[in-house]
PDB file of N, CA and C in Angstrom:
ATOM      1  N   UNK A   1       9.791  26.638  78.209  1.00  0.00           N
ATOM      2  CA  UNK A   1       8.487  26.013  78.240  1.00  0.00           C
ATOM      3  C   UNK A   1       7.919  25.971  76.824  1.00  0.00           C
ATOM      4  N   UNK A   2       7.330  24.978  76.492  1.00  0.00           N
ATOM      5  CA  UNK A   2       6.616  24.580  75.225  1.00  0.00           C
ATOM      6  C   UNK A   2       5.065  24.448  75.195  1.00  0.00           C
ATOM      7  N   UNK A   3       4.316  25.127  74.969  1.00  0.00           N
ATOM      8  CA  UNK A   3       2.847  24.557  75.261  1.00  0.00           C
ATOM      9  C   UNK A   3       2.441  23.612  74.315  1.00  0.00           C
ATOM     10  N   UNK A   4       1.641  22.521  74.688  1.00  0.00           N
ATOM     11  CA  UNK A   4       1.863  21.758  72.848  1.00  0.00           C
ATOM     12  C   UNK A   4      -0.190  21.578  73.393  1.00  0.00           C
ATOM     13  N   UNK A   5      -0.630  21.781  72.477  1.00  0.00           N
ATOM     14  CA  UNK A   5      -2.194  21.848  71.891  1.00  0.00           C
ATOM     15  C   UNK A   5      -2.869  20.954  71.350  1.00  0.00           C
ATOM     16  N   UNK A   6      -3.759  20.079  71.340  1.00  0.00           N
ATOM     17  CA  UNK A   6      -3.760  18.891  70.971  1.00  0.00           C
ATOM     18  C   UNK A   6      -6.032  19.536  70.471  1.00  0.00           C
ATOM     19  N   UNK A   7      -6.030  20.420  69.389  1.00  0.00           N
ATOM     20  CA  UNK A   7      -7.649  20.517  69.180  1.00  0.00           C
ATOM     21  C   UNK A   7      -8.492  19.822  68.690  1.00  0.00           C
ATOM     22  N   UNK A   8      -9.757  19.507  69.427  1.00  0.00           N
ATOM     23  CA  UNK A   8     -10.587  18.940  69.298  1.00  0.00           C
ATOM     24  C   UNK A   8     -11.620  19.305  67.537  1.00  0.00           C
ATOM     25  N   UNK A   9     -11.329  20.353  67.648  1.00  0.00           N
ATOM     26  CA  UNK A   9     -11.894  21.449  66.531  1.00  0.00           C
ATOM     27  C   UNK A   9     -11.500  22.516  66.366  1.00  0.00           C
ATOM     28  N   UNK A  10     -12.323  23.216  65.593  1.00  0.00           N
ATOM     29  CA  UNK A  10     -11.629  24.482  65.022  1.00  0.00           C
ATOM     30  C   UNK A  10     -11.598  25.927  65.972  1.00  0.00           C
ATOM     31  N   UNK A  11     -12.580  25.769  66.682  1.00  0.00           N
ATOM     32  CA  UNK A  11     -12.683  26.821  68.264  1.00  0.00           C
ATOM     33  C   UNK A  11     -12.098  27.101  68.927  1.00  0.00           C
ATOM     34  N   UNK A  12     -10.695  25.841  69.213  1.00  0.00           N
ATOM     35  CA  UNK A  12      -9.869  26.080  69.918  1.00  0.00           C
ATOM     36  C   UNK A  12      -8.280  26.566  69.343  1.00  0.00           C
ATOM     37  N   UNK A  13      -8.938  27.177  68.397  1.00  0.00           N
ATOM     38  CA  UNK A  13      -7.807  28.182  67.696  1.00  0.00           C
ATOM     39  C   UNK A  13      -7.469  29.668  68.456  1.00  0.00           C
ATOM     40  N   UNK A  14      -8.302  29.820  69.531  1.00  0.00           N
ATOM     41  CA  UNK A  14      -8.467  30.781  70.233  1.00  0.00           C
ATOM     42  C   UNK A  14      -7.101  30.668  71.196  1.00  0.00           C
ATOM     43  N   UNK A  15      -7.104  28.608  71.897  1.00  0.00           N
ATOM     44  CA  UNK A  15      -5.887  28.812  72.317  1.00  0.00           C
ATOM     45  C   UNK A  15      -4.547  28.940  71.623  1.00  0.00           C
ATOM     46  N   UNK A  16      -4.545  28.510  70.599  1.00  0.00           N
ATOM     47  CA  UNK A  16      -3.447  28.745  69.583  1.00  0.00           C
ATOM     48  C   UNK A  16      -2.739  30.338  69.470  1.00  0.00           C
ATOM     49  N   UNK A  17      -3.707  31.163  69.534  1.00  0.00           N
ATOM     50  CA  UNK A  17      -3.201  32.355  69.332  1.00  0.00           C
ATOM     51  C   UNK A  17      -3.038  33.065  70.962  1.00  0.00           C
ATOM     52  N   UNK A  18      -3.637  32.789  71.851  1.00  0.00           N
ATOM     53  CA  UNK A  18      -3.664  33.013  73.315  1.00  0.00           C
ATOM     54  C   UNK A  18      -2.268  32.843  74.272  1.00  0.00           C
ATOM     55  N   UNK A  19      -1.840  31.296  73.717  1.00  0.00           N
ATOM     56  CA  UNK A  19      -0.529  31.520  73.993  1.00  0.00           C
ATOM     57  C   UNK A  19       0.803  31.772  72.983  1.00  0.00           C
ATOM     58  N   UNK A  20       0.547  32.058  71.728  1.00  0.00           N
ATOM     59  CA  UNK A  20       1.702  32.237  71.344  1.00  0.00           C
ATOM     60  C   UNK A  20       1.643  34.200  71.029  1.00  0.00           C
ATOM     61  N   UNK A  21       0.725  34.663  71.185  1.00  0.00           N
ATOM     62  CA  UNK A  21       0.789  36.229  71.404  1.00  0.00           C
ATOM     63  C   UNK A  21       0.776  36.808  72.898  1.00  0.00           C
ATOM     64  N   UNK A  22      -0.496  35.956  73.452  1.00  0.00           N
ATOM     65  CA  UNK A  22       0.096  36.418  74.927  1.00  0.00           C
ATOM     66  C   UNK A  22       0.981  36.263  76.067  1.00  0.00           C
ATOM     67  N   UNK A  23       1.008  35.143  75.606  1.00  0.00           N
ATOM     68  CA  UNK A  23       2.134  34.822  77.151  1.00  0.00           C
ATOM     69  C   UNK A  23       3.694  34.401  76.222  1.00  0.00           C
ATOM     70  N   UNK A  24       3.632  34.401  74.606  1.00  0.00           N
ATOM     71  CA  UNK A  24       4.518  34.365  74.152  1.00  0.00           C
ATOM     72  C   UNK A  24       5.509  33.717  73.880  1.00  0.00           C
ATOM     73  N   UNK A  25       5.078  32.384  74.471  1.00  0.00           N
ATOM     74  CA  UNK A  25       5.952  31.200  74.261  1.00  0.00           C
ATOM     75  C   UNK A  25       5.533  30.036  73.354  1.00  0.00           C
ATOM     76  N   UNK A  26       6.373  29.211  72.851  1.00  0.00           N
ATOM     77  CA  UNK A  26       6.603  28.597  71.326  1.00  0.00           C
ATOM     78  C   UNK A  26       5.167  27.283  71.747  1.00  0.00           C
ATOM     79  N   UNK A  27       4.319  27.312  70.659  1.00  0.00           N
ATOM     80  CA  UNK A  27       3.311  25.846  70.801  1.00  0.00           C
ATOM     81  C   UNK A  27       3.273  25.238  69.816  1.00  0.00           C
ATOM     82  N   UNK A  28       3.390  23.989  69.977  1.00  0.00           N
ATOM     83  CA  UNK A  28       3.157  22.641  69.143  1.00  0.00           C
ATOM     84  C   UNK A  28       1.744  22.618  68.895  1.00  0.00           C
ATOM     85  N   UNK A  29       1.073  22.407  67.931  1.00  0.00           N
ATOM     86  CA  UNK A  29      -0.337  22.275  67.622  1.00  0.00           C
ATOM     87  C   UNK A  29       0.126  20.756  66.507  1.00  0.00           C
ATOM     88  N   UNK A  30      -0.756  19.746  67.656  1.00  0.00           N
ATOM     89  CA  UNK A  30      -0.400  18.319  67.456  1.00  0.00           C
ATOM     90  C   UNK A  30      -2.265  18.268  66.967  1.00  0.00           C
ATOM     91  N   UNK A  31      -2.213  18.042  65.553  1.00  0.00           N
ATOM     92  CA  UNK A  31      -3.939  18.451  64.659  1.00  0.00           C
ATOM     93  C   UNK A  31      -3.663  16.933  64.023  1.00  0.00           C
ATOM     94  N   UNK A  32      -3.433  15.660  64.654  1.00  0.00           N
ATOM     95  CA  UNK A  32      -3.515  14.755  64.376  1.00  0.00           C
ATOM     96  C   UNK A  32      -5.051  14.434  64.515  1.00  0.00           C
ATOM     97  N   UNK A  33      -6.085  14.718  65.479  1.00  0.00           N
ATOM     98  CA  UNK A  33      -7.183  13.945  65.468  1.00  0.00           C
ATOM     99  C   UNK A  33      -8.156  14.419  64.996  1.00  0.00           C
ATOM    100  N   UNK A  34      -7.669  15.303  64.275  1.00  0.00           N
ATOM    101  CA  UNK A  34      -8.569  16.548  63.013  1.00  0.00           C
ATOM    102  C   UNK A  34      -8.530  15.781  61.817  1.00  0.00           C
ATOM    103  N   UNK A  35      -9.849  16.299  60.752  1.00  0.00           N
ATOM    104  CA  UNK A  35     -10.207  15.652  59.725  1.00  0.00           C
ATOM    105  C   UNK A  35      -8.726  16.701  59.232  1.00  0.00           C
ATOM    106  N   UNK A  36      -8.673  16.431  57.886  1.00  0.00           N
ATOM    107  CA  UNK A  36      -7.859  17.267  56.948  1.00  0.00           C
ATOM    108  C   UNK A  36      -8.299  18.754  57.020  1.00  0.00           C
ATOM    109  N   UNK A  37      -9.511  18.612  56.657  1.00  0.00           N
ATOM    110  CA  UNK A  37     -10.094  20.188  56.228  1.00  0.00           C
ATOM    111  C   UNK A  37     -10.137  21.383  57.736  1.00  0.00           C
ATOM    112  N   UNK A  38      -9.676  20.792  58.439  1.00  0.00           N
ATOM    113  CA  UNK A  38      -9.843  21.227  59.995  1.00  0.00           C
ATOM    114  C   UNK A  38      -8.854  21.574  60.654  1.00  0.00           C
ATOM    115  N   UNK A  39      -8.128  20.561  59.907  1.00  0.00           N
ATOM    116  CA  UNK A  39      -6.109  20.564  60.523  1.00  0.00           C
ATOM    117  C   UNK A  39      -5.701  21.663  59.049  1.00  0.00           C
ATOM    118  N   UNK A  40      -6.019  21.518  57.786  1.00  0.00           N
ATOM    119  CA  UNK A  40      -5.817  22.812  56.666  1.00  0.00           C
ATOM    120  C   UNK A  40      -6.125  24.446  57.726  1.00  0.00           C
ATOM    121  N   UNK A  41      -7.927  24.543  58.206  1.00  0.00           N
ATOM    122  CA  UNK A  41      -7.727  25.688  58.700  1.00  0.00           C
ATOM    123  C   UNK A  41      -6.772  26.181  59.574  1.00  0.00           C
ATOM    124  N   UNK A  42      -6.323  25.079  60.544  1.00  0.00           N
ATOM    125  CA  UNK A  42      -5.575  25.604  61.408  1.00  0.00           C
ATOM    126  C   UNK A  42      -4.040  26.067  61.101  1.00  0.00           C
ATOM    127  N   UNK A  43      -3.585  24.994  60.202  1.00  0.00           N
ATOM    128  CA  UNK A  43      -2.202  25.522  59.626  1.00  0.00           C
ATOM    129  C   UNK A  43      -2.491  27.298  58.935  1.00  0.00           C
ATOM    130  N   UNK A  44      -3.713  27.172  58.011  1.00  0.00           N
ATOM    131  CA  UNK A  44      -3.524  28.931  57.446  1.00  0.00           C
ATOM    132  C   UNK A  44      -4.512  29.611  58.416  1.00  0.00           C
ATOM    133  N   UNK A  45      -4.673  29.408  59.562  1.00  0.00           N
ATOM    134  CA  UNK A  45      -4.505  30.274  60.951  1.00  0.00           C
ATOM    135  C   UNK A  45      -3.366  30.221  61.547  1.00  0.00           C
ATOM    136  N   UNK A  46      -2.364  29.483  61.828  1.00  0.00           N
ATOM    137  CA  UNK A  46      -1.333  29.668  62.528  1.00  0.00           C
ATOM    138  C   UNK A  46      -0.274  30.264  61.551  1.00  0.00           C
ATOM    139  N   UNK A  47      -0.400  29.745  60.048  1.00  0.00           N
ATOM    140  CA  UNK A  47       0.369  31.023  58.968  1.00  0.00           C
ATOM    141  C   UNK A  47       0.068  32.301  59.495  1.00  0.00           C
ATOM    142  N   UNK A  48      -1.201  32.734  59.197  1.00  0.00           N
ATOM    143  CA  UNK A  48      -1.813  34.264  59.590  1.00  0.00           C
ATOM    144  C   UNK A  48      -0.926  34.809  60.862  1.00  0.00           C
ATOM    145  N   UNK A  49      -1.008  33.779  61.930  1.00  0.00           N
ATOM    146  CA  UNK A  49      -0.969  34.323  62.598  1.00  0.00           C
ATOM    147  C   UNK A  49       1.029  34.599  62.888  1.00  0.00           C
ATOM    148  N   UNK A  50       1.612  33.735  62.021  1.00  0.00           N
ATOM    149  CA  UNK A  50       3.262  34.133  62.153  1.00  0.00           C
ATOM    150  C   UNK A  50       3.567  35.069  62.019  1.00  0.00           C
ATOM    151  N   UNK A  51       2.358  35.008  60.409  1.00  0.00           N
ATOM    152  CA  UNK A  51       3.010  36.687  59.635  1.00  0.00           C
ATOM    153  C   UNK A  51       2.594  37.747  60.346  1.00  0.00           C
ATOM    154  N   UNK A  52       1.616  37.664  60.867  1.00  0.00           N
ATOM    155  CA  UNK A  52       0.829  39.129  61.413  1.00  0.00           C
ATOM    156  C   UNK A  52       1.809  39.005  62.202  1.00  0.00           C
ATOM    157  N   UNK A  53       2.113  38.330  63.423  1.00  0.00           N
ATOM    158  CA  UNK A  53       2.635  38.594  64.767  1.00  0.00           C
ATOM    159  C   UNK A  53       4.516  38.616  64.409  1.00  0.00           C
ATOM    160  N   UNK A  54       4.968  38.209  63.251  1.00  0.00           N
ATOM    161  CA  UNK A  54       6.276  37.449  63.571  1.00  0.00           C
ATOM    162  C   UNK A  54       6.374  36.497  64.686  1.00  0.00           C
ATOM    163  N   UNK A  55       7.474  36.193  63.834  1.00  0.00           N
ATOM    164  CA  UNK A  55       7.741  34.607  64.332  1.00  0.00           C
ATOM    165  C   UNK A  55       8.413  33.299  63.408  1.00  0.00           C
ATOM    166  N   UNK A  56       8.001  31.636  63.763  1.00  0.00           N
ATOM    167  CA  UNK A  56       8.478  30.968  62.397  1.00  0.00           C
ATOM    168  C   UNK A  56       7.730  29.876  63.065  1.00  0.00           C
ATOM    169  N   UNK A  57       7.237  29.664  61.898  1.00  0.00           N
ATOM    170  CA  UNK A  57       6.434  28.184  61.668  1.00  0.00           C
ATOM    171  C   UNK A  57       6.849  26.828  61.183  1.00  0.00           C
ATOM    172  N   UNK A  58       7.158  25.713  61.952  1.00  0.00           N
ATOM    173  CA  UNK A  58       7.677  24.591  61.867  1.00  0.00           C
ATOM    174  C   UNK A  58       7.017  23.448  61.225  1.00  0.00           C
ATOM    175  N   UNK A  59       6.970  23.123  60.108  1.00  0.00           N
ATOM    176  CA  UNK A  59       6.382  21.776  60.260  1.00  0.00           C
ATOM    177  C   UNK A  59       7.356  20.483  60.784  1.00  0.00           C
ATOM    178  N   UNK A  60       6.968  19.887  62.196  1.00  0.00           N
ATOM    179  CA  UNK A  60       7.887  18.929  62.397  1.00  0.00           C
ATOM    180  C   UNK A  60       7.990  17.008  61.586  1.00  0.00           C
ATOM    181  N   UNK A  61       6.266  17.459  62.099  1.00  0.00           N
ATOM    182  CA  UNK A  61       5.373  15.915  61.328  1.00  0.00           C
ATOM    183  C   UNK A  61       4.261  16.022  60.533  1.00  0.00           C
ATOM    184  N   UNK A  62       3.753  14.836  59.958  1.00  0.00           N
ATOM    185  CA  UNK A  62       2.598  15.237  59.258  1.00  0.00           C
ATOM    186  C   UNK A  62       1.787  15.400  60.577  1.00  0.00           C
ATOM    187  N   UNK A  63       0.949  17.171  60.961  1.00  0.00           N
ATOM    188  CA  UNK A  63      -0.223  17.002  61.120  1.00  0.00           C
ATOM    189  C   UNK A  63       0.635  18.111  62.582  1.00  0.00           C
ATOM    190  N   UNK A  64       1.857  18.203  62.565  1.00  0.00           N
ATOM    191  CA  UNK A  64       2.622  18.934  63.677  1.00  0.00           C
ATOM    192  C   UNK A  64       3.397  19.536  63.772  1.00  0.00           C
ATOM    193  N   UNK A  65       2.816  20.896  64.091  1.00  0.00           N
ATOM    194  CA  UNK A  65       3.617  22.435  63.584  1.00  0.00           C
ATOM    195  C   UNK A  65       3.906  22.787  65.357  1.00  0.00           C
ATOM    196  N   UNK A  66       5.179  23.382  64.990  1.00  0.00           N
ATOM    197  CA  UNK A  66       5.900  24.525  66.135  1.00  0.00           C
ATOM    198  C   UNK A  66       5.850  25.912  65.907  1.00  0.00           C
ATOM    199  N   UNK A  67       4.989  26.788  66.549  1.00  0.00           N
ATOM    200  CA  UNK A  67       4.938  28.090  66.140  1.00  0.00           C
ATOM    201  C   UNK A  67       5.782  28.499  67.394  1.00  0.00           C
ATOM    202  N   UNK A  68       7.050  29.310  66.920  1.00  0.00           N
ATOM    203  CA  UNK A  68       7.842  30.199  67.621  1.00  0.00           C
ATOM    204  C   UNK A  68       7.652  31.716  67.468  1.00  0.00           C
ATOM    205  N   UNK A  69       7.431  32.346  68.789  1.00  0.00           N
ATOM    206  CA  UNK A  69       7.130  33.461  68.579  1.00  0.00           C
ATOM    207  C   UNK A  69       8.518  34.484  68.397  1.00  0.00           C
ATOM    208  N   UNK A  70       8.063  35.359  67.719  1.00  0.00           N
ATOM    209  CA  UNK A  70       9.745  36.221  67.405  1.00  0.00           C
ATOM    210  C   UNK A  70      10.429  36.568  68.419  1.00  0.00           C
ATOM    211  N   UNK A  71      11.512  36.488  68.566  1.00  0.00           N
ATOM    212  CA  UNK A  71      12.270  37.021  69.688  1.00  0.00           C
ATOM    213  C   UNK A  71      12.759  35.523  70.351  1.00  0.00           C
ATOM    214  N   UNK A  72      11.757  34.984  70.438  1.00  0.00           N
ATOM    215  CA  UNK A  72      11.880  33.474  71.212  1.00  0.00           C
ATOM    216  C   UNK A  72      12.816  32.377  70.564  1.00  0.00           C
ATOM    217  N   UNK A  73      13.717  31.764  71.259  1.00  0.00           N
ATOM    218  CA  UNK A  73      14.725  31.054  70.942  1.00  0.00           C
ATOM    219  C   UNK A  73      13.491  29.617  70.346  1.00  0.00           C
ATOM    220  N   UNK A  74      14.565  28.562  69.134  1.00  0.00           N
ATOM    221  CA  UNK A  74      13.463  27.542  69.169  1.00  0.00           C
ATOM    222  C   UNK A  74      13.754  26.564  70.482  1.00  0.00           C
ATOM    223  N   UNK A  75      12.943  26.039  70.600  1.00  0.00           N
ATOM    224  CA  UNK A  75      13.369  25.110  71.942  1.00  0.00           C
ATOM    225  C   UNK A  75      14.453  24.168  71.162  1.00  0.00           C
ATOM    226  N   UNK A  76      15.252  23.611  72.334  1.00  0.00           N
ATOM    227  CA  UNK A  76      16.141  22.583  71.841  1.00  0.00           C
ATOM    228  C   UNK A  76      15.949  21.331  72.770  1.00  0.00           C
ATOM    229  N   UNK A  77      15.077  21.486  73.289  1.00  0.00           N
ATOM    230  CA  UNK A  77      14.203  19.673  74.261  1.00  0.00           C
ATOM    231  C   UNK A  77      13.735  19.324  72.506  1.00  0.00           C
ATOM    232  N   UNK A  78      13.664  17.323  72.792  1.00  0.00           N
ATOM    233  CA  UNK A  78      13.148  16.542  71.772  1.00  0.00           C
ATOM    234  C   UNK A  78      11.352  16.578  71.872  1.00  0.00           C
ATOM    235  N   UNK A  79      10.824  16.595  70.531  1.00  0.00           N
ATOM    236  CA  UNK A  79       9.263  17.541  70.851  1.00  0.00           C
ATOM    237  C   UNK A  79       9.063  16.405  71.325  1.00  0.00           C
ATOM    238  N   UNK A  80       9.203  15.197  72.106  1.00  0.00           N
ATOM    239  CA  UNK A  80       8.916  13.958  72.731  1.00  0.00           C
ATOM    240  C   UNK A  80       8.590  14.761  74.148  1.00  0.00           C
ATOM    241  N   UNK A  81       9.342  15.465  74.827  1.00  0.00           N
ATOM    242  CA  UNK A  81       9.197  15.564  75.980  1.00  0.00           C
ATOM    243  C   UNK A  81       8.525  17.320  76.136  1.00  0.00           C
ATOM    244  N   UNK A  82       8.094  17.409  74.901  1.00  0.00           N
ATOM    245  CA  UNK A  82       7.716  18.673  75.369  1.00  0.00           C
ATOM    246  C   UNK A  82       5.909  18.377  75.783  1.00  0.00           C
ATOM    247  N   UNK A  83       5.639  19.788  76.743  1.00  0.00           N
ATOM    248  CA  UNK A  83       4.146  20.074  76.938  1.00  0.00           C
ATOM    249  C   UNK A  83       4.108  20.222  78.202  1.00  0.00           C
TER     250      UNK A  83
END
C-alpha cells in the first residue's frame, strides 16, 4: 500500500508524518498545488522527518517525493497507480 497526499497547505503535514511513522507505510506527497515556499516547507519537513525517523526520500517529479519508511521495501507499482 502507498498512501499518496495531495496538501492543500502547510497543516496537513500532520498527515505526512501520521502515516509514514505510524502506520508506517511509504507516501507520495504530490505538493503540486502548493506555492513554492509551501511545497520548500514540506520537502525540509519530510527531510526532518527521514532523518529523525529513518528511512529514504525520493524525489520522483518536480513537486513529488516518496518517503519510504526504514525497514519498508520501495514499492515497485508505477506511482501512476498508486494511492
Amino acid at each position: 500500500m502507498v498512501k499518496t497526499l495531495r496538501p492543500n497547505d502547510y497543516n496537513e503535514a500532520l498527515h505526512v508524518g501520521h502515516f509514514f511513522r505510524n502506520k508506517r507505510v511509504p507516501v507520495v506527497m504530490d505538493l503540486t498545488a502548493l506555492p513554492d515556499p509551501v511545497a520548500r516547507q514540506f520537502v525540509d519537513f519530510a527531510a526532518g522527518l527521514v532523518f529523525g525517523r529513518g528511512g529514504d526520500l525520493d524525489r520522483l517529479a518536480p513537486k513529488l517525493f516518496l518517503l519510504v519508511p526504514a525497514g519498508i521495501a520501495r514499492p515497485a507499482v508505477p506511482i501512476e497507480n498508486a494511492g
